[in-house]
N, C-alpha and C. Protein backbone atom coordinates (compact mmCIF):
# COMPACT_ATOMS: atom_id res chain seq x y z
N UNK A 1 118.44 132.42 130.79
CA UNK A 1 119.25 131.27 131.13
C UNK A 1 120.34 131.14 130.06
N UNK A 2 121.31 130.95 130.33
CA UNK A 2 122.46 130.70 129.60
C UNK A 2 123.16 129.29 129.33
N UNK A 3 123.10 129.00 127.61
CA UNK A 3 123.40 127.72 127.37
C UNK A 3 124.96 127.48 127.40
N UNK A 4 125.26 126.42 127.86
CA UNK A 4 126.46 126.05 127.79
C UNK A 4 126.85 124.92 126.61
N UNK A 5 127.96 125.11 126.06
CA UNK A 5 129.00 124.48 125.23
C UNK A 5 127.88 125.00 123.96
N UNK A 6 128.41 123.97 122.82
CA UNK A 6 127.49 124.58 121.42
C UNK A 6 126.72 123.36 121.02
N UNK A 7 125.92 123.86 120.17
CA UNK A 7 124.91 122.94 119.40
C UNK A 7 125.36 121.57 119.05
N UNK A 8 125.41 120.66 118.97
CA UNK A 8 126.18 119.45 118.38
C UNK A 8 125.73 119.09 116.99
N UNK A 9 124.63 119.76 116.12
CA UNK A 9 124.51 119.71 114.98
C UNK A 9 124.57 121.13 114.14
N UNK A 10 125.98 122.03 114.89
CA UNK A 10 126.39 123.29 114.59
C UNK A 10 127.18 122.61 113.10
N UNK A 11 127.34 122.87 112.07
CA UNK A 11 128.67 122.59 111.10
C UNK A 11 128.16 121.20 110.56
N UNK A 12 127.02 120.70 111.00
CA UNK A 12 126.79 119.48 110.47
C UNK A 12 125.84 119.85 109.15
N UNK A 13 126.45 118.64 107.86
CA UNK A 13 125.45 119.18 106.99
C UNK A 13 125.20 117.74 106.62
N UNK A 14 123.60 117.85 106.41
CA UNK A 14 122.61 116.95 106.04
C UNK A 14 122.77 116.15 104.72
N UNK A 15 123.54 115.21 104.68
CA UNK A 15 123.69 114.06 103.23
C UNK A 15 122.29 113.72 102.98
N UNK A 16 121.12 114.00 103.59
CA UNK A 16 120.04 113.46 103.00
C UNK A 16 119.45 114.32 101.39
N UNK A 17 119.05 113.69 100.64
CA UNK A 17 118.59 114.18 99.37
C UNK A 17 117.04 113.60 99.24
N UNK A 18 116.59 114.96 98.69
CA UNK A 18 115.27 114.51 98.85
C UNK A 18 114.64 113.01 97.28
N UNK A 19 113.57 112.40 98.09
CA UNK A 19 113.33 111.70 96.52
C UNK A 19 112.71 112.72 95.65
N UNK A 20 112.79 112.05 94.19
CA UNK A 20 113.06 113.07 92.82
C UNK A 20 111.11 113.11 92.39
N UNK A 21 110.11 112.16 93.77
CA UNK A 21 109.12 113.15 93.28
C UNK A 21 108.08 112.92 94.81
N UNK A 22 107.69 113.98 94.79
CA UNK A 22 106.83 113.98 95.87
C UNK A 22 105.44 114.09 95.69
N UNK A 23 105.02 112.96 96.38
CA UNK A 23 103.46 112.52 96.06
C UNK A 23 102.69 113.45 97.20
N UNK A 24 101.53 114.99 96.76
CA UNK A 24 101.60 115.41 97.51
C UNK A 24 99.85 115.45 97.72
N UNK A 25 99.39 115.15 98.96
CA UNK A 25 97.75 115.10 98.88
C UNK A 25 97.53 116.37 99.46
N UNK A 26 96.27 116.57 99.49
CA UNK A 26 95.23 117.56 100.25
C UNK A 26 94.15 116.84 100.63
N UNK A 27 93.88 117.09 101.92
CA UNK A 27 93.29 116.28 102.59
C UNK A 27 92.01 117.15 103.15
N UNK A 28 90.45 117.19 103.28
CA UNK A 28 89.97 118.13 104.39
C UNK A 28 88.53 117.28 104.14
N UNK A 29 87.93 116.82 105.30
CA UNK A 29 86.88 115.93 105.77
C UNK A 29 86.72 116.59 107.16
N UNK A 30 85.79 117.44 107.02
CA UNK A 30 85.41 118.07 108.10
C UNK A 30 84.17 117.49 109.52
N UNK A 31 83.53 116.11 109.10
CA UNK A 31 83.11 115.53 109.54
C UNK A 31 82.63 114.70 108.85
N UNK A 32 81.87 113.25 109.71
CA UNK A 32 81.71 112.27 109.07
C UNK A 32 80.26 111.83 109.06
N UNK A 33 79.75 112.83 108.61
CA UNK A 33 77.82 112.81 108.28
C UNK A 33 77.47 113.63 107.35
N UNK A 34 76.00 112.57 106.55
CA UNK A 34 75.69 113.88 105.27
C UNK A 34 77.06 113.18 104.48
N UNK A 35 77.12 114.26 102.96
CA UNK A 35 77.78 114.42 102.29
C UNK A 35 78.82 113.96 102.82
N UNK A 36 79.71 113.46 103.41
CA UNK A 36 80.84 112.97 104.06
C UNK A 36 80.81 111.84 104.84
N UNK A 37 79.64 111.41 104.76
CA UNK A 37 79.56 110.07 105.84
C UNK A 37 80.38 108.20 105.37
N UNK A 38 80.78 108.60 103.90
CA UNK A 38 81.85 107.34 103.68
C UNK A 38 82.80 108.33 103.46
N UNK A 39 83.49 109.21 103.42
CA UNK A 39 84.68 109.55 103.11
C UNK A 39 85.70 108.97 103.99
N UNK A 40 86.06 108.70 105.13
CA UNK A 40 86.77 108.48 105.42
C UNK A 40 87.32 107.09 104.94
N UNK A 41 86.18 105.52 104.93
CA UNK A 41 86.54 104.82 104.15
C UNK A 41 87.01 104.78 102.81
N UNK A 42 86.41 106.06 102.12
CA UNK A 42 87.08 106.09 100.91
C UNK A 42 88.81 107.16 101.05
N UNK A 43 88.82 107.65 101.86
CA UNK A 43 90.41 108.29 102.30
C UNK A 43 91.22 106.92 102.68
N UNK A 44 90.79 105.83 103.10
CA UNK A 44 91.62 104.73 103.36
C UNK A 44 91.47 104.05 101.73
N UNK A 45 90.80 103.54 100.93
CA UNK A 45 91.12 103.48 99.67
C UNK A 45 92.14 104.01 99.11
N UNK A 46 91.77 105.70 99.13
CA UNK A 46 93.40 106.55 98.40
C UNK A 46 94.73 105.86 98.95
N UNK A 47 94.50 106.01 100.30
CA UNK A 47 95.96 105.75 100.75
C UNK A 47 96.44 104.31 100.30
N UNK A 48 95.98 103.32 100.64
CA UNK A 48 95.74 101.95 100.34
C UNK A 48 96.46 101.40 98.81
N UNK A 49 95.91 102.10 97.99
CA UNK A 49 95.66 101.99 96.70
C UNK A 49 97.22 102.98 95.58
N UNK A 50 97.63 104.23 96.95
CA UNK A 50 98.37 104.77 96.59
C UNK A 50 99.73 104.07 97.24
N UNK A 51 99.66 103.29 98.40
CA UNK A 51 101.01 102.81 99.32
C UNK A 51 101.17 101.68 97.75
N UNK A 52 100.12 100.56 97.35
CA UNK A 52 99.84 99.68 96.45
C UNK A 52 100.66 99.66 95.05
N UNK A 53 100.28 101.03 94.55
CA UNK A 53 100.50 101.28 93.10
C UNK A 53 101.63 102.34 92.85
N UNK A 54 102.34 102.89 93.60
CA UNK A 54 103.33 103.74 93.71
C UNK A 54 104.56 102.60 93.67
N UNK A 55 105.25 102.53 92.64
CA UNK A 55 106.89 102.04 93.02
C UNK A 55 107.51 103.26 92.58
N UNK A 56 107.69 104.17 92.22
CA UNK A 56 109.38 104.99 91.19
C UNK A 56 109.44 105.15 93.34
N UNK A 57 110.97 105.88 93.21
CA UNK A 57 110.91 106.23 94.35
C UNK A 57 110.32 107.37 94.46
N UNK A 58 109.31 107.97 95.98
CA UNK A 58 108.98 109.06 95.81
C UNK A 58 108.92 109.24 97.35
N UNK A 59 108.32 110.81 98.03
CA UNK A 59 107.75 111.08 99.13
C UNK A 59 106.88 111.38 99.29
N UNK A 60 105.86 110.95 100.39
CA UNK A 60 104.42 111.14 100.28
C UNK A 60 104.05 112.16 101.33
N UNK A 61 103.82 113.83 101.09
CA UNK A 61 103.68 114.72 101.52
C UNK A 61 101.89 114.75 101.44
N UNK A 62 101.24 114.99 102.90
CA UNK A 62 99.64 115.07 103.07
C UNK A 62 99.32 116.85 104.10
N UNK A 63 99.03 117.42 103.39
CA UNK A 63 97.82 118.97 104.02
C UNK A 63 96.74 118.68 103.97
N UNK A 64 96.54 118.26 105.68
CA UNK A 64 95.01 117.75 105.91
C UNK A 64 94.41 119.85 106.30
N UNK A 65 93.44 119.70 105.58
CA UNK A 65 92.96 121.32 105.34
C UNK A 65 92.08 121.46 106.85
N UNK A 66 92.15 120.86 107.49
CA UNK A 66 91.28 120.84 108.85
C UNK A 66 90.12 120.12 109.17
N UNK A 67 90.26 119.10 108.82
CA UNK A 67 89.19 117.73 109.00
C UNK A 67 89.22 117.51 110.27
N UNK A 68 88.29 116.65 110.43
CA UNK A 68 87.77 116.17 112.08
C UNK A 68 88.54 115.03 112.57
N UNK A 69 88.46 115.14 114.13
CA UNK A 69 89.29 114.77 114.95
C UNK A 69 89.75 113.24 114.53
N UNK A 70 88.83 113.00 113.81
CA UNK A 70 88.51 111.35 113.67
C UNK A 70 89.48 110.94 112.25
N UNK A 71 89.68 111.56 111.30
CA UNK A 71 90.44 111.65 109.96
C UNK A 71 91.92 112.14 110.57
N UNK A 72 91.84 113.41 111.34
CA UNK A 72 93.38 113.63 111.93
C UNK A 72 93.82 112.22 112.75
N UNK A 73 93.13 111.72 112.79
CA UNK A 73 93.64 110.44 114.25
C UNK A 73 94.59 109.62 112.89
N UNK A 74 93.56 109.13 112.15
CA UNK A 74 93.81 108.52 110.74
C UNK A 74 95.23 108.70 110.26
N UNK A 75 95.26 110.06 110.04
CA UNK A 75 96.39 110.47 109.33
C UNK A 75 97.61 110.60 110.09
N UNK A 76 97.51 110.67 111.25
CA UNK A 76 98.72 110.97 112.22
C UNK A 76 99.69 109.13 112.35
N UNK A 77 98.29 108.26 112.35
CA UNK A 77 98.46 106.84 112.21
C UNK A 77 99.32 106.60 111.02
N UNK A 78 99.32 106.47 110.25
CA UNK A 78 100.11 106.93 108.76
C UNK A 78 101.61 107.07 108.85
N UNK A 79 101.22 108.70 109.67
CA UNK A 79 102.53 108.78 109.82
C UNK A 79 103.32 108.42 110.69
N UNK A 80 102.93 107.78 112.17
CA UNK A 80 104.02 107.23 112.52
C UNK A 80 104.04 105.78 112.12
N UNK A 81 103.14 105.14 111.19
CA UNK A 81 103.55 104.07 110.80
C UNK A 81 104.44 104.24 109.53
N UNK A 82 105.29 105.65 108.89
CA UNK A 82 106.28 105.85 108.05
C UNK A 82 105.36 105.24 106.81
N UNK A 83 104.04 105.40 106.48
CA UNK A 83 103.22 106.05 105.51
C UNK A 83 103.38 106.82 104.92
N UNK A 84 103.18 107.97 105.83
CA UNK A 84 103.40 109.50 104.97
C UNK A 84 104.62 110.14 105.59
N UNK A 85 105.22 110.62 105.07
CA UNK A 85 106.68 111.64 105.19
C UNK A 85 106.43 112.15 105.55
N UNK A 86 105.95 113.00 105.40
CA UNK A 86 105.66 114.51 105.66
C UNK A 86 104.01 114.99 106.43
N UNK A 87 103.59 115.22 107.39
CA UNK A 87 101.85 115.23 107.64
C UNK A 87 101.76 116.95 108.25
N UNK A 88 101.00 117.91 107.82
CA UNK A 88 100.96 119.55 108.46
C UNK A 88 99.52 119.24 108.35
N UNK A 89 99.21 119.52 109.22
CA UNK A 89 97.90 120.02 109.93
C UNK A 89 97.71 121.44 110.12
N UNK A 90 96.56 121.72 109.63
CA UNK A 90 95.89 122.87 109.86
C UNK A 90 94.72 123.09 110.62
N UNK A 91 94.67 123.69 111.99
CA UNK A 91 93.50 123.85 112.63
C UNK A 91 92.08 123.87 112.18
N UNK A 92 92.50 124.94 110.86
CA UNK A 92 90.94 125.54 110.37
C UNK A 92 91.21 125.13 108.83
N UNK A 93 90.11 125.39 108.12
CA UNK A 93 90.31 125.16 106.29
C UNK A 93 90.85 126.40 106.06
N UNK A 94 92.09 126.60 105.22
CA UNK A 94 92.31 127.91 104.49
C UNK A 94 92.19 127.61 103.63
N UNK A 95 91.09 126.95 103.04
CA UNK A 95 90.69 127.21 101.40
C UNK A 95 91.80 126.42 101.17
N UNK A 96 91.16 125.89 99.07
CA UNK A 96 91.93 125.18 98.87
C UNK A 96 93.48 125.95 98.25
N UNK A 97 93.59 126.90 98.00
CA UNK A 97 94.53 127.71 97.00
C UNK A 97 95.43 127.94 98.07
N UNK A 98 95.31 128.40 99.21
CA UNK A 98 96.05 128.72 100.25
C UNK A 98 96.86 127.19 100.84
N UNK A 99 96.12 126.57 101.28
CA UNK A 99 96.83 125.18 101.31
C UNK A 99 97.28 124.68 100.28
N UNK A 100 97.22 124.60 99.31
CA UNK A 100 97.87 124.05 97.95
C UNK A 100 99.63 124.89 97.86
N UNK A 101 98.96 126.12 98.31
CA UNK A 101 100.43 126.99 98.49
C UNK A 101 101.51 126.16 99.14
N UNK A 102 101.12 126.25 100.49
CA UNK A 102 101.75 125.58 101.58
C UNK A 102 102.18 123.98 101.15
N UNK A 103 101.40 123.34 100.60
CA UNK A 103 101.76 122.19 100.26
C UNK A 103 102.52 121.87 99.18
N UNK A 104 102.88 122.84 97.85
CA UNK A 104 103.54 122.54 97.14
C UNK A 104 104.73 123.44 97.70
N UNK A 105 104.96 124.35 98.42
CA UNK A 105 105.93 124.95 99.13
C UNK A 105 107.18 123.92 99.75
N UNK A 106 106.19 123.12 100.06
CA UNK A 106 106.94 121.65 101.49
C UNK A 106 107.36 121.17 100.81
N UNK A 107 106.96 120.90 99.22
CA UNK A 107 107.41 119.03 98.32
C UNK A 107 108.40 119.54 98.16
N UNK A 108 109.89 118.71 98.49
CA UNK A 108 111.05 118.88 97.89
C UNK A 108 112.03 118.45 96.83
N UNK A 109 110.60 117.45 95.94
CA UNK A 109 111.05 116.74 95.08
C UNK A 109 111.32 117.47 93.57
N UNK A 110 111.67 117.10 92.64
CA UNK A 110 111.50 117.51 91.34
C UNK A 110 110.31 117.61 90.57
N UNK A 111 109.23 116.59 90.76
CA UNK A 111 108.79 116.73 90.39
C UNK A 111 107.71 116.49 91.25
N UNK A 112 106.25 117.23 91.59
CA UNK A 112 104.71 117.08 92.18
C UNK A 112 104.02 116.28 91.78
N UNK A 113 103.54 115.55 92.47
CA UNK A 113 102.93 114.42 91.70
C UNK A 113 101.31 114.99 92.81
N UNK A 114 100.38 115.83 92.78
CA UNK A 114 99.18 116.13 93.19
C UNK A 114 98.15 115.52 92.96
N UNK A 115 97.41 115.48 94.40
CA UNK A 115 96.26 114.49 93.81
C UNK A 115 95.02 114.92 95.38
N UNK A 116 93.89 114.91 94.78
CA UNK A 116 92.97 115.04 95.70
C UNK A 116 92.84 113.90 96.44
N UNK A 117 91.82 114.36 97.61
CA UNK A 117 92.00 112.57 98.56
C UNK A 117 90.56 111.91 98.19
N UNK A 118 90.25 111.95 96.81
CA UNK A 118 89.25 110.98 96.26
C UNK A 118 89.92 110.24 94.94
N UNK A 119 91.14 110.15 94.73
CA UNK A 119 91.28 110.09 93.83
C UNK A 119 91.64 107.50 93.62
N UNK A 120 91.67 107.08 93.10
CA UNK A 120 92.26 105.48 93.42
C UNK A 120 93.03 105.46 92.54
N UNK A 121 94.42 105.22 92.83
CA UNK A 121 95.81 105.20 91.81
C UNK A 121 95.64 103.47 91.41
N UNK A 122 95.69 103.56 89.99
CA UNK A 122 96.09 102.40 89.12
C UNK A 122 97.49 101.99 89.13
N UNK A 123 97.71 100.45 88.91
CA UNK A 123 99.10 100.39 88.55
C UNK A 123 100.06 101.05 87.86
N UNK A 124 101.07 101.41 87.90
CA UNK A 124 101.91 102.23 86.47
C UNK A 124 101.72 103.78 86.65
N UNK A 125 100.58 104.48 87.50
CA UNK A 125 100.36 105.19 87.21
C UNK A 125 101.48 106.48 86.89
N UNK A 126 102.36 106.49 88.29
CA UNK A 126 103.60 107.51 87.88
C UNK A 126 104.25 107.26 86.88
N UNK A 127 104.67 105.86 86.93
CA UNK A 127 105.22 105.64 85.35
C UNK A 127 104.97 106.64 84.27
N UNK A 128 103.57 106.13 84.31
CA UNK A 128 103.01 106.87 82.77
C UNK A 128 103.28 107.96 82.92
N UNK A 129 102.85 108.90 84.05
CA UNK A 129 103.07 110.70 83.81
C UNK A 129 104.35 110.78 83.64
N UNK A 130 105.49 110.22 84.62
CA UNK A 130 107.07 110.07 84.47
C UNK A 130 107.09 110.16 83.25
N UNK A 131 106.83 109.13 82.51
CA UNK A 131 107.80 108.78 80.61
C UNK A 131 106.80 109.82 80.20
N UNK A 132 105.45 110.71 80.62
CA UNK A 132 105.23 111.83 79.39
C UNK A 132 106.42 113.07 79.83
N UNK A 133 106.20 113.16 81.12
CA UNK A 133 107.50 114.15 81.33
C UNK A 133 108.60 114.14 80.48
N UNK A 134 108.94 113.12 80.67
CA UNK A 134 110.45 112.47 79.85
C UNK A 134 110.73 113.20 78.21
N UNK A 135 109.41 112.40 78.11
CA UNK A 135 109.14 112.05 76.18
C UNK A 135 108.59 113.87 75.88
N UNK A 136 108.17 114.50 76.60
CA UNK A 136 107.75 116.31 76.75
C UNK A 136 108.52 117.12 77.24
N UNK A 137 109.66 116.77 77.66
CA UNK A 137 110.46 117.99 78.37
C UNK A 137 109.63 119.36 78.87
N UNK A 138 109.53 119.87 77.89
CA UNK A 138 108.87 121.21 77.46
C UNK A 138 107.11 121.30 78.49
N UNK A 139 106.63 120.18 79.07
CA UNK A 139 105.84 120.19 79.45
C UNK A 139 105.85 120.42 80.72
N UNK A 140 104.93 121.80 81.20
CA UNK A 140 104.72 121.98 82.32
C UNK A 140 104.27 121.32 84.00
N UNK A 141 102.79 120.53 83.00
CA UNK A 141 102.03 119.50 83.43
C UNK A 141 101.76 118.38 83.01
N UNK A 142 101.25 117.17 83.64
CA UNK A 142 100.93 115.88 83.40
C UNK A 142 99.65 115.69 84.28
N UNK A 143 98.44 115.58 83.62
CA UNK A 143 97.34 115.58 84.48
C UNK A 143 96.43 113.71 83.84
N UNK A 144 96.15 113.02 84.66
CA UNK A 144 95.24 112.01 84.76
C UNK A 144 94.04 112.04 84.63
N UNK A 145 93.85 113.48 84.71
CA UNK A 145 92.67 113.73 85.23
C UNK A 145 91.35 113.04 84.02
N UNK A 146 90.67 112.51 83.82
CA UNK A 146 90.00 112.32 82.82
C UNK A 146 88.87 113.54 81.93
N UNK A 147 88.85 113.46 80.87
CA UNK A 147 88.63 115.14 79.85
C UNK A 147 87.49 114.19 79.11
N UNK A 148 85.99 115.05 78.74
CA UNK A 148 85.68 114.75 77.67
C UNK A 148 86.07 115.37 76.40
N UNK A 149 86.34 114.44 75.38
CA UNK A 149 87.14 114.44 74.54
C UNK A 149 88.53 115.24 74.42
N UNK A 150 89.02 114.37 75.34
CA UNK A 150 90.41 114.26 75.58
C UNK A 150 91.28 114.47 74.30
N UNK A 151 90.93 113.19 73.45
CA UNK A 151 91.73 113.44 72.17
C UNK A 151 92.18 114.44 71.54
N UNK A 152 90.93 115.35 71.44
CA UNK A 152 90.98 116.34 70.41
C UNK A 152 92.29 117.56 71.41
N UNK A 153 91.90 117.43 72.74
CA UNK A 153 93.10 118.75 73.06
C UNK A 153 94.32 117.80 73.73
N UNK A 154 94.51 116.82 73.38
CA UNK A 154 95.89 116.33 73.37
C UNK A 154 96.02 116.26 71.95
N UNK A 155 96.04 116.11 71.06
CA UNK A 155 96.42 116.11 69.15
C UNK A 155 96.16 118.11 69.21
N UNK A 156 95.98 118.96 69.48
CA UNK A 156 95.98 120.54 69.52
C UNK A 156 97.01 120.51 70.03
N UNK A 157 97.71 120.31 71.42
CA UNK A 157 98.59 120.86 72.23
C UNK A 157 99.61 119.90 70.95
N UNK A 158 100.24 118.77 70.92
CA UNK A 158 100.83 118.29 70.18
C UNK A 158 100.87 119.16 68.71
N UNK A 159 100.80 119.78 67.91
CA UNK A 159 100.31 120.39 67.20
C UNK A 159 101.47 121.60 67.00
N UNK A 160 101.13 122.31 68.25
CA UNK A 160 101.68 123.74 68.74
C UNK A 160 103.47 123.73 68.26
């Protein structure tokens, strides 16, 4: 079949810019029994807690790794309630390294802001990693993650 006249977004270029950080989850709840039987209430916490405590501007990019029908319903909700930016679904789990690919592939921000879907964001939280970025240039990463004895390999890396 042969199209007539041309594209109407031929020569058009996109003024949109992406925000400068993209909040990016991984998502995979493969059902909701056993070992998984509150997760989903606690996947509405993350989100909740992350819509809550997030001000810098950012975009909220989610790779649900192939969770059940009942969590995809969830997440699709999200997004057309302009929740999440960005939502890719994956049929099956490709592991987490393979989706992590794909998902930091998509963020188009400057900076990744990653986080598992157990995680409950505190107030300030980007803040704080933001101003270590800032105040570290030189730093690759900014992790929340909590360390026993933290101190000692943050005063080492400082050090270097």
């Amino acid at each position: 079949m042969t199209r007539i006249g041309i594209n109407p977004a031929r020569g058009k270029v996109s003024a949109r810019l992406p925000a400068p950080v993209t909040v990016a989850t991984l998502t995979y709840i493969p059902n909701l029994a056993g070992y998984f039987e509150q997760r989903l209430e606690v996947l509405k916490l993350v989100f909740d807690s992350l819509q809550a405590h997030t001000t810098p501007e950012h975009e909220l990019y989610v790779f649900d790794n192939g969770s059940c029908a009942t969590v995809v319903n969830y997440l699709v909700e999200l997004h057309q309630a302009g929740q999440i930016d960005c939502l890719l679904l994956s049929e099956r789990n490709l592991g987490k390294i393979d989706a992590l690919h794909i998902l930091f592939n998509a963020a188009p921000g400057e900076v990744i802001a990653y986080n598992d879907d157990d995680i409950l964001f505190y107030p300030g939280w980007l803040e704080a990693h933001l101003e270590i970025l800032r105040s570290f240039p030189q730093a690759g990463m900014v992790s929340g993650a909590p360390l026993r004895n933290a101190a000692g390999h943050a005063r080492k890396s400082l050090e270097r």
